[in-house]
C-alpha atoms as a PDB file:
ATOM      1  CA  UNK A   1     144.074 -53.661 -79.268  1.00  0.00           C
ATOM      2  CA  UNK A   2     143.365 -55.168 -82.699  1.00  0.00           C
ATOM      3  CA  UNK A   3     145.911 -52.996 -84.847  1.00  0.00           C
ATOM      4  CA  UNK A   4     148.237 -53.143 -81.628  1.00  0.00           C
ATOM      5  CA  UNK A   5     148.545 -56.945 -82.040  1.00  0.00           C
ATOM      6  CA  UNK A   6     149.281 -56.819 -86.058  1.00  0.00           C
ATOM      7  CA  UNK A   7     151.775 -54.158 -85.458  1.00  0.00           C
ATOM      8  CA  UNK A   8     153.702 -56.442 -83.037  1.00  0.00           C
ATOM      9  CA  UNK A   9     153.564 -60.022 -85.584  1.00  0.00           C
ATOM     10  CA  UNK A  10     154.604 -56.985 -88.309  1.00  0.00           C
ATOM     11  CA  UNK A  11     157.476 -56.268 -86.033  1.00  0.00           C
ATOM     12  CA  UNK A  12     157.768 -59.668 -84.982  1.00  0.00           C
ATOM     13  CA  UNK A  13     157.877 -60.724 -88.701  1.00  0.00           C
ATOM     14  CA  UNK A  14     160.775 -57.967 -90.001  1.00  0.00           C
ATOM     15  CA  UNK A  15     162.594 -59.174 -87.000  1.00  0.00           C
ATOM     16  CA  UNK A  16     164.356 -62.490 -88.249  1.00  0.00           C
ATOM     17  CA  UNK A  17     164.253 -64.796 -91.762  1.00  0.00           C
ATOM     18  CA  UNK A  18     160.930 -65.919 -92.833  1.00  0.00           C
ATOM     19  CA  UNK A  19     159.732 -68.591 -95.184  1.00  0.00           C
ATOM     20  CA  UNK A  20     157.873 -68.072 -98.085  1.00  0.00           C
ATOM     21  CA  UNK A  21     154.487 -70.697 -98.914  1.00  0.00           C
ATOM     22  CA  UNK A  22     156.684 -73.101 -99.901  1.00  0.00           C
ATOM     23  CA  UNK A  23     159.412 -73.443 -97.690  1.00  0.00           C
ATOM     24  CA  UNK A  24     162.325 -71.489 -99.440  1.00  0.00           C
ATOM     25  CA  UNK A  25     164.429 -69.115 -97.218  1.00  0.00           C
ATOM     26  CA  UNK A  26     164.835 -65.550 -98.056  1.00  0.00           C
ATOM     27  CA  UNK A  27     167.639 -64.056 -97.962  1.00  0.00           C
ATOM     28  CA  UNK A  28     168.601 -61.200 -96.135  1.00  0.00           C
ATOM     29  CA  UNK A  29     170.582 -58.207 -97.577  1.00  0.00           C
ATOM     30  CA  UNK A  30     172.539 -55.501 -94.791  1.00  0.00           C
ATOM     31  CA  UNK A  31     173.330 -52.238 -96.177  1.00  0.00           C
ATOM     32  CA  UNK A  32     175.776 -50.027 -95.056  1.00  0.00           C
ATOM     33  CA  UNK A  33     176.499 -45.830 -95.581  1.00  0.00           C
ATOM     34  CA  UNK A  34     180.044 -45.609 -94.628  1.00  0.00           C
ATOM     35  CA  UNK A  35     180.207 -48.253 -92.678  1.00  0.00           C
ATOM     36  CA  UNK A  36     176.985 -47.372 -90.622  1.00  0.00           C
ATOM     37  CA  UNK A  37     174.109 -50.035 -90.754  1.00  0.00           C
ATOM     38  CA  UNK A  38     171.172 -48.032 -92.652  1.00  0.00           C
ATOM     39  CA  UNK A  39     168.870 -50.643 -94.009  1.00  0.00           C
ATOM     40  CA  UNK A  40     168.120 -54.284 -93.569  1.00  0.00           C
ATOM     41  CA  UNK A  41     166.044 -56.175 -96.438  1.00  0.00           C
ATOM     42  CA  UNK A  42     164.456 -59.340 -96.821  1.00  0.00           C
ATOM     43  CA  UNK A  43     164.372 -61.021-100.321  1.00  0.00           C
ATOM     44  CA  UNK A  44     162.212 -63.285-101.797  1.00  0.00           C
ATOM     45  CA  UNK A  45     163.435 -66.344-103.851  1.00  0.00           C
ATOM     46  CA  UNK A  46     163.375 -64.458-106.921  1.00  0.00           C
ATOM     47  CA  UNK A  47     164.753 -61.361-105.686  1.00  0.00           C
ATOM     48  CA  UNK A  48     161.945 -59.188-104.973  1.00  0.00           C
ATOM     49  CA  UNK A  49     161.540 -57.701-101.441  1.00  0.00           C
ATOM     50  CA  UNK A  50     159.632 -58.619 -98.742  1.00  0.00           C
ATOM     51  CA  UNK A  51     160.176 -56.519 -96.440  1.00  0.00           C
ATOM     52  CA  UNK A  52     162.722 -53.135 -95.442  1.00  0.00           C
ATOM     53  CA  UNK A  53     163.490 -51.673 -92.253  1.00  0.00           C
ATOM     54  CA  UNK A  54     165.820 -48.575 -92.071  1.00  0.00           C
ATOM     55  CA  UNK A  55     167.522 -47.565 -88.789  1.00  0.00           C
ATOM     56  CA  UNK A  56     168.848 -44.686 -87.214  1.00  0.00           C
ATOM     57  CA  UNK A  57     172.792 -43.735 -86.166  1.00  0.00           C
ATOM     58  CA  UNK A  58     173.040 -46.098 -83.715  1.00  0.00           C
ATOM     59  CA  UNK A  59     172.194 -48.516 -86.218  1.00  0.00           C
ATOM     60  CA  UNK A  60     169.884 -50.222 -83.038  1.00  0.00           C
ATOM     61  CA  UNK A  61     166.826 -48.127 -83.823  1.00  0.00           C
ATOM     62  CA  UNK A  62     164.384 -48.606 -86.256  1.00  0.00           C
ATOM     63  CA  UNK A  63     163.140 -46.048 -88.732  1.00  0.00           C
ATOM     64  CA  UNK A  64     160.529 -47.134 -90.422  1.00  0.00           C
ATOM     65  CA  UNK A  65     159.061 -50.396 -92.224  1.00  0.00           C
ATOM     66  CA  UNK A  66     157.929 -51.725 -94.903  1.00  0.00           C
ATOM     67  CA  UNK A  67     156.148 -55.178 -95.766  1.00  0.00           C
ATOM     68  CA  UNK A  68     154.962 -56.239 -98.999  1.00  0.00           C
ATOM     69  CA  UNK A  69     152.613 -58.767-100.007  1.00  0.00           C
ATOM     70  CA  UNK A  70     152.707 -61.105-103.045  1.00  0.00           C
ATOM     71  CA  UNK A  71     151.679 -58.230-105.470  1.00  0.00           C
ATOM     72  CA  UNK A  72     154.306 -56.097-104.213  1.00  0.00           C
ATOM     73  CA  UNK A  73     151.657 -53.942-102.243  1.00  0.00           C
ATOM     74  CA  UNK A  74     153.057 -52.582 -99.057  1.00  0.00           C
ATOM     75  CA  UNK A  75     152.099 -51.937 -95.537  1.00  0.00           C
ATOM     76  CA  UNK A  76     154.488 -48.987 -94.264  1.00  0.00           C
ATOM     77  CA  UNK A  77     155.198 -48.704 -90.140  1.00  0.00           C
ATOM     78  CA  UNK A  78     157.150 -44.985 -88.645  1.00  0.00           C
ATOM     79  CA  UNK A  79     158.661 -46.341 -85.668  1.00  0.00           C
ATOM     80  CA  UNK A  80     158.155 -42.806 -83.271  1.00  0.00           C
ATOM     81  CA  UNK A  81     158.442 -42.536 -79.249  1.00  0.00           C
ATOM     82  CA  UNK A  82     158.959 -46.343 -78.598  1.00  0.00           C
ATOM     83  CA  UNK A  83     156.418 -47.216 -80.727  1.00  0.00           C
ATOM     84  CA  UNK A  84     154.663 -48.042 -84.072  1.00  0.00           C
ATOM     85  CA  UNK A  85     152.299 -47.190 -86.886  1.00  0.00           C
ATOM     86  CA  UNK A  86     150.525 -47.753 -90.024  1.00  0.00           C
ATOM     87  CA  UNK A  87     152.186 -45.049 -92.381  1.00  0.00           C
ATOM     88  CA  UNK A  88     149.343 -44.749 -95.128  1.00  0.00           C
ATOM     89  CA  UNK A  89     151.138 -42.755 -97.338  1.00  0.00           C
ATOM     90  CA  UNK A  90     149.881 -43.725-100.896  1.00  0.00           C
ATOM     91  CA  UNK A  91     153.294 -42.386-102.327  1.00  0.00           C
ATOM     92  CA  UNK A  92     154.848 -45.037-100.582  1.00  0.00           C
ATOM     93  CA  UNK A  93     152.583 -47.619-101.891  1.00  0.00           C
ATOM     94  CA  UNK A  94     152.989 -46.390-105.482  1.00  0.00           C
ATOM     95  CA  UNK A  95     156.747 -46.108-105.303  1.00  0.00           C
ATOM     96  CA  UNK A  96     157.656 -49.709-105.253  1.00  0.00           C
ATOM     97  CA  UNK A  97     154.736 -51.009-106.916  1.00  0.00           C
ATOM     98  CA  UNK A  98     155.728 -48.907-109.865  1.00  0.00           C
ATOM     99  CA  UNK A  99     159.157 -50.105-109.846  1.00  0.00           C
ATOM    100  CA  UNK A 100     158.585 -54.255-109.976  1.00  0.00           C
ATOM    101  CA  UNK A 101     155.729 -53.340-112.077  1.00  0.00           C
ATOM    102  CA  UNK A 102     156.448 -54.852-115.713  1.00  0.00           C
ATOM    103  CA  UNK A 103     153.793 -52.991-117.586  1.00  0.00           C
ATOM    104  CA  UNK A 104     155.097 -49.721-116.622  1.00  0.00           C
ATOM    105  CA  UNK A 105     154.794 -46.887-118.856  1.00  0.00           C
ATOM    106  CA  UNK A 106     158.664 -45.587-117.801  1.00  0.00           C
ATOM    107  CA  UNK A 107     161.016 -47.048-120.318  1.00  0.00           C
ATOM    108  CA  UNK A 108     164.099 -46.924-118.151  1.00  0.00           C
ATOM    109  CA  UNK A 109     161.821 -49.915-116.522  1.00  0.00           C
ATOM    110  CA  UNK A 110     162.181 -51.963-119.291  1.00  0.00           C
ATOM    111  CA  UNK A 111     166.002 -50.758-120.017  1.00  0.00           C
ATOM    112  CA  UNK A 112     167.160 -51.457-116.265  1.00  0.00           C
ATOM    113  CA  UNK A 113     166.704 -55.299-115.672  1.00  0.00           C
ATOM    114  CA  UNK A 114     168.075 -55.371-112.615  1.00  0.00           C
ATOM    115  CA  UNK A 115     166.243 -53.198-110.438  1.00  0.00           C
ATOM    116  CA  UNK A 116     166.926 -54.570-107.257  1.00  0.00           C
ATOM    117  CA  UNK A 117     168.112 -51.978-104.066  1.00  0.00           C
ATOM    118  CA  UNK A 118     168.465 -48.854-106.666  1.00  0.00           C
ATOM    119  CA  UNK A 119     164.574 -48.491-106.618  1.00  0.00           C
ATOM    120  CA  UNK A 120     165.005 -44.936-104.966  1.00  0.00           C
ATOM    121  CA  UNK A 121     167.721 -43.925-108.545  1.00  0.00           C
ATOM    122  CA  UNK A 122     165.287 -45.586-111.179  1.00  0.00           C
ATOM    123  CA  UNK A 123     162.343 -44.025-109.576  1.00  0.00           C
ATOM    124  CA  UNK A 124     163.905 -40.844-109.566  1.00  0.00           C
ATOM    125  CA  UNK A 125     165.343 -41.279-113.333  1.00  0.00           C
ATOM    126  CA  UNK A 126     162.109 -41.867-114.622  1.00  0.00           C
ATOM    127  CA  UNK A 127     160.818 -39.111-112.748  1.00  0.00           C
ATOM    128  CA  UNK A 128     163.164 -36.639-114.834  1.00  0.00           C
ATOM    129  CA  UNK A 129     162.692 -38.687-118.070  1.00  0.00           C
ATOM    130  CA  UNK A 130     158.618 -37.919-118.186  1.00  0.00           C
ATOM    131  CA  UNK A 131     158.499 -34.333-116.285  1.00  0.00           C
ATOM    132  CA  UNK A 132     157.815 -31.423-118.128  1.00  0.00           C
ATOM    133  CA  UNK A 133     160.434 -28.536-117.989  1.00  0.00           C
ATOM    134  CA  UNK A 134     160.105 -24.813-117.130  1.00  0.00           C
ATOM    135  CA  UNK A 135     160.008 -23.913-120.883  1.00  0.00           C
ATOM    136  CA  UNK A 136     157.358 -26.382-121.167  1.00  0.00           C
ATOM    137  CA  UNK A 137     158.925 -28.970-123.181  1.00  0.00           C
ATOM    138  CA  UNK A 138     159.127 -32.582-122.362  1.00  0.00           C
ATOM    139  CA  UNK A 139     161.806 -33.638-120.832  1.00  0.00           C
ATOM    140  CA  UNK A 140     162.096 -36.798-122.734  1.00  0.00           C
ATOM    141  CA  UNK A 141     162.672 -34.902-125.461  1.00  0.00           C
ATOM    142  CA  UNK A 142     166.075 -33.821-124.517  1.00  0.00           C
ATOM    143  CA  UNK A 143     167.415 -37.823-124.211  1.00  0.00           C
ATOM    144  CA  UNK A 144     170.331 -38.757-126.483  1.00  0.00           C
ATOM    145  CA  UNK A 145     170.939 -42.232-126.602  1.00  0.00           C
ATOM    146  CA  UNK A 146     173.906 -43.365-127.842  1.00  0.00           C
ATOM    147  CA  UNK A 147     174.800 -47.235-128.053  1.00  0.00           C
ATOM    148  CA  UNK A 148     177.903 -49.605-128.004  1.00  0.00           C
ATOM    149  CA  UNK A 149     178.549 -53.551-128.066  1.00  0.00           C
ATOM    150  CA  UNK A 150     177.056 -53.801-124.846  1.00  0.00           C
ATOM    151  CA  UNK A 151     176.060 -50.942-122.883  1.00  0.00           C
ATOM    152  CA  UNK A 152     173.947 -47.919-123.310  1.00  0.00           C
ATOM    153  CA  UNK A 153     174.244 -44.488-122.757  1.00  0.00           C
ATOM    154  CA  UNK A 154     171.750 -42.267-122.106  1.00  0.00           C
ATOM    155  CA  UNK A 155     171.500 -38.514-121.459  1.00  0.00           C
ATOM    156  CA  UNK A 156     169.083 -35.659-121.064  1.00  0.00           C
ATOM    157  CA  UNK A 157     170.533 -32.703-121.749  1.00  0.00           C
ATOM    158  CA  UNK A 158     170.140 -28.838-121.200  1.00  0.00           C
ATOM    159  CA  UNK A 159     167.078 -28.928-118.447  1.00  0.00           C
ATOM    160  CA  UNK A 160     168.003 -26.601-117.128  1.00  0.00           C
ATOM    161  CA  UNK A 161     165.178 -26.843-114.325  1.00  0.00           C
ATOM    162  CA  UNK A 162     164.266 -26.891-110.674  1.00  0.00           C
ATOM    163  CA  UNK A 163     163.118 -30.181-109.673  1.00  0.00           C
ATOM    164  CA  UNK A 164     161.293 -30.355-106.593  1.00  0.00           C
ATOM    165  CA  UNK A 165     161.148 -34.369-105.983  1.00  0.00           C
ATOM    166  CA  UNK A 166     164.734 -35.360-106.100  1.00  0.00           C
ATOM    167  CA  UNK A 167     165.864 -38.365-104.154  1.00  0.00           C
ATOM    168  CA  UNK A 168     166.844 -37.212-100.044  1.00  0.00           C
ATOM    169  CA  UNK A 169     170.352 -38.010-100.760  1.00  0.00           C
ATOM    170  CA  UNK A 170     170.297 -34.810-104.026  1.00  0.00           C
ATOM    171  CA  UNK A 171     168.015 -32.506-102.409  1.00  0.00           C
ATOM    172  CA  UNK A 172     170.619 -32.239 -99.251  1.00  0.00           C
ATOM    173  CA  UNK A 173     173.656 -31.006-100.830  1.00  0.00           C
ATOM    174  CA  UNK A 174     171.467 -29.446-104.160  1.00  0.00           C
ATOM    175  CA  UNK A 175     168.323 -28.147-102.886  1.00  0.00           C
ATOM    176  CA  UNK A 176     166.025 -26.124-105.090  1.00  0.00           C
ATOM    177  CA  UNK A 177     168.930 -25.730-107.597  1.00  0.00           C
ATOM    178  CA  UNK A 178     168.929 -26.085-111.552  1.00  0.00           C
ATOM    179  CA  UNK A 179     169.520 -29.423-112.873  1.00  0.00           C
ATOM    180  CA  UNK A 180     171.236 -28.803-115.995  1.00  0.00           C
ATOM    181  CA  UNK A 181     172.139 -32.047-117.332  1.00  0.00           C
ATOM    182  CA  UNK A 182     171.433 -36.022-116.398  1.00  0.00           C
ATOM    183  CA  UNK A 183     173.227 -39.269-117.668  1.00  0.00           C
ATOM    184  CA  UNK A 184     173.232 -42.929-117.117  1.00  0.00           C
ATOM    185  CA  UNK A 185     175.204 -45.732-118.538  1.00  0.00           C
ATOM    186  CA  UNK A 186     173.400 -49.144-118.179  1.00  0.00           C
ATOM    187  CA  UNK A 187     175.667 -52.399-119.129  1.00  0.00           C
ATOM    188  CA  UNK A 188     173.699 -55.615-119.996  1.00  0.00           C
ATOM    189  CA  UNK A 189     170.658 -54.603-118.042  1.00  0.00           C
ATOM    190  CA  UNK A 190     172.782 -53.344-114.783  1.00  0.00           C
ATOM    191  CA  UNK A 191     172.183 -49.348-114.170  1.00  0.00           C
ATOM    192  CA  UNK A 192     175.948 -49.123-113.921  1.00  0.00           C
ATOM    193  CA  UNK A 193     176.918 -45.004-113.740  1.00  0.00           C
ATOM    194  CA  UNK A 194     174.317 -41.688-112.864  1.00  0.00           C
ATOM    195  CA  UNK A 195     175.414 -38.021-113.058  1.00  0.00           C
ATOM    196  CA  UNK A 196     173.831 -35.263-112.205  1.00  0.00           C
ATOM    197  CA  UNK A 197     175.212 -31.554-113.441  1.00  0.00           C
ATOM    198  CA  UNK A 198     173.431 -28.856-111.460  1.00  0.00           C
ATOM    199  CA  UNK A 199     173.704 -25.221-111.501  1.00  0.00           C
ATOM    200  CA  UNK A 200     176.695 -24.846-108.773  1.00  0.00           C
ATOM    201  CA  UNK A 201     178.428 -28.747-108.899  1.00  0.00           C
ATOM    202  CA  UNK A 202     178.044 -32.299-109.506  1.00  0.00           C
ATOM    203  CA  UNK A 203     176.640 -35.584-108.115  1.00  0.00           C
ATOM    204  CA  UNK A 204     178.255 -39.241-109.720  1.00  0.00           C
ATOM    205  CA  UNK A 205     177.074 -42.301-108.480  1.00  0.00           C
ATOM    206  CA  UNK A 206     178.539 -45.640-109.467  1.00  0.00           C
ATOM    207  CA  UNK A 207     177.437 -49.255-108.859  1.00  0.00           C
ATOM    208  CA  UNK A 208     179.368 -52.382-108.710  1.00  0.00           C
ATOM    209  CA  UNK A 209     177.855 -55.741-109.023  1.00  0.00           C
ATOM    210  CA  UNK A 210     179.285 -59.202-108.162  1.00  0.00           C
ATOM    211  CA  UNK A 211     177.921 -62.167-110.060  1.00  0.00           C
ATOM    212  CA  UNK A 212     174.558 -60.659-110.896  1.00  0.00           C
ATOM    213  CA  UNK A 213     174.681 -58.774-107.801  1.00  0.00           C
ATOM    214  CA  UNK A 214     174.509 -55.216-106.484  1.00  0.00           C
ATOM    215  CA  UNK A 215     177.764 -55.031-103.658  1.00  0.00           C
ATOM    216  CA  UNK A 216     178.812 -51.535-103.758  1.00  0.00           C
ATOM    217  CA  UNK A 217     177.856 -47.772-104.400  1.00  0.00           C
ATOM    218  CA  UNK A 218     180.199 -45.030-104.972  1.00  0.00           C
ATOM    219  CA  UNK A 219     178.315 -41.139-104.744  1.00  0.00           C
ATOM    220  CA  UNK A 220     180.742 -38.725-105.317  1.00  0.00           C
ATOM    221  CA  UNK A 221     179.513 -34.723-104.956  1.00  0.00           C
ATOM    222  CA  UNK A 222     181.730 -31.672-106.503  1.00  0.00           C
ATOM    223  CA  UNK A 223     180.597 -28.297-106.154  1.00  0.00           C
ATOM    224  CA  UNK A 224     182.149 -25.883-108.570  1.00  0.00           C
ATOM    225  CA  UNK A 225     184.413 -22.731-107.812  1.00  0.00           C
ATOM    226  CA  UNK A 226     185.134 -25.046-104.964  1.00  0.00           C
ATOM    227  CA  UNK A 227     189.140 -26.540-104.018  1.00  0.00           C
ATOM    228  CA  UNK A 228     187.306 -29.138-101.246  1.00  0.00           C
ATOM    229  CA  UNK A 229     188.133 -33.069-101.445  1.00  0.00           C
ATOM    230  CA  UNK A 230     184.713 -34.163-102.776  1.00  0.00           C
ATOM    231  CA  UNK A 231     182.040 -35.707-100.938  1.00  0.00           C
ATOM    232  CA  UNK A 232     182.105 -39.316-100.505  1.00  0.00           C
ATOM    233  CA  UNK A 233     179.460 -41.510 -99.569  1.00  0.00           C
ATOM    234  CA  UNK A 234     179.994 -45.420-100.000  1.00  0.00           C
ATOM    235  CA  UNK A 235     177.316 -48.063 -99.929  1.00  0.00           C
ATOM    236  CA  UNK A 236     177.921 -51.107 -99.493  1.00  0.00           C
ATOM    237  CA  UNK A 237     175.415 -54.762-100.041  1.00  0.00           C
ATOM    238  CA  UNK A 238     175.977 -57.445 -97.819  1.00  0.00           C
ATOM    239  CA  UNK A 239     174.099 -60.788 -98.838  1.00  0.00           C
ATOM    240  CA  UNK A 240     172.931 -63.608 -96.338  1.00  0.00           C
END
């Protein structure tokens, strides 16, 4: 009955705007796949989140859940058969906490400033950046950086390797095959352009911001040998 009664003030809590401890309202941020209502996030004053709740199709149904406390710890919920749970997946846990954490040991951390909604692209860059490739070099190895007045490009190239932990949104139209080559272009702190070059085509994603923030998301996928219209997927950030 206990852990019946937090999940419901959990719920209860990701259901409308809060207040932080001293009175300031967050804001809330709707995201959108193609026009379809995927995500819903609560920010704190300063930016960080507070809490994330993704939804199904019918953009009605909740997902999952995730709260975080004032160290950026979270409490995850799977919303399954009308109800919830506690999700106590310690990957979870480290994912953001890694990401908002300024003393990581991931460069791209430090090179990224604004890290706000691309959590799941920085995680998965630094992920590549500090793996160890099947001819058992490091990765980071591979990174040529190449500045200009204001930006910074960076790439890792010739991988040429299967990785197994690639973001949901790679693995479905690349999975298990060779990434060959990875860049980013980051602009005054904003992660501003990703490509990925595998084996049989391409994935390019492209963010645009709006006075300091994140309002759209362009993925584009190409698979070689292949005459098809690429595959679109559009993003977009709406802030309350």
């Amino acid at each position: 009955m206990k852990i019946r009664l937090l999940l419901l003030l959990a719920i209860g809590f990701l259901s409308c705007n809060v207040h932080n401890s001293k009175g300031s309202l967050q804001k809330t941020c709707l995201i959108r796949q193609n026009g379809v209502l995927v995500e819903k996030r609560y920010l704190s004053p300063k930016g960080t989140p507070t809490s994330i709740i993704t939804y199904e199709k019918d953009e009605k149904t909740p997902r999952d859940s995730i709260i975080f406390n004032e160290y950026l710890n979270v409490t995850a919920y799977v919303y399954d058969n009308g109800s919830y749970s506690i999700n106590d997946l310690l990957l979870v846990k480290d994912y953001y906490t890694e990401i908002y954490n300024i003393d990581s040991t991931c460069n791209l951390y430090k090179t990224i400033n604004h890290r706000i909604l691309i959590e799941d692209s920085i995680a998965n860059l630094c992920y590549i950046a500090n793996s160890v490739l099947s001819d058992g070099t490091d990765a980071s190895t591979k990174a040529v950086v190449t500045k200009s007045l204001n930006g910074i490009r960076i790439k890792y190239l010739r991988l040429n390797s299967l990785f197994l932990d690639l973001p949901e949104v790679l693995q479905s139209y690349f999975y298990e095959k060779i990434l060959c080559n990875v860049s980013l272009y980051i602009d005054e702190g904003y992660l501003k352009e990703e490509i990925y070059i595998f084996e049989n085509g391409s994935a390019s994603r492209y963010f645009i911001y709006e006075k300091g923030f994140l309002k759209e998301s362009k993925l584009e996928v190409r698979y070689f040998n292949s005459n098809e219209t690429p595959i679109k997927t559009i993003r977009t950030y709406e802030l309350k």
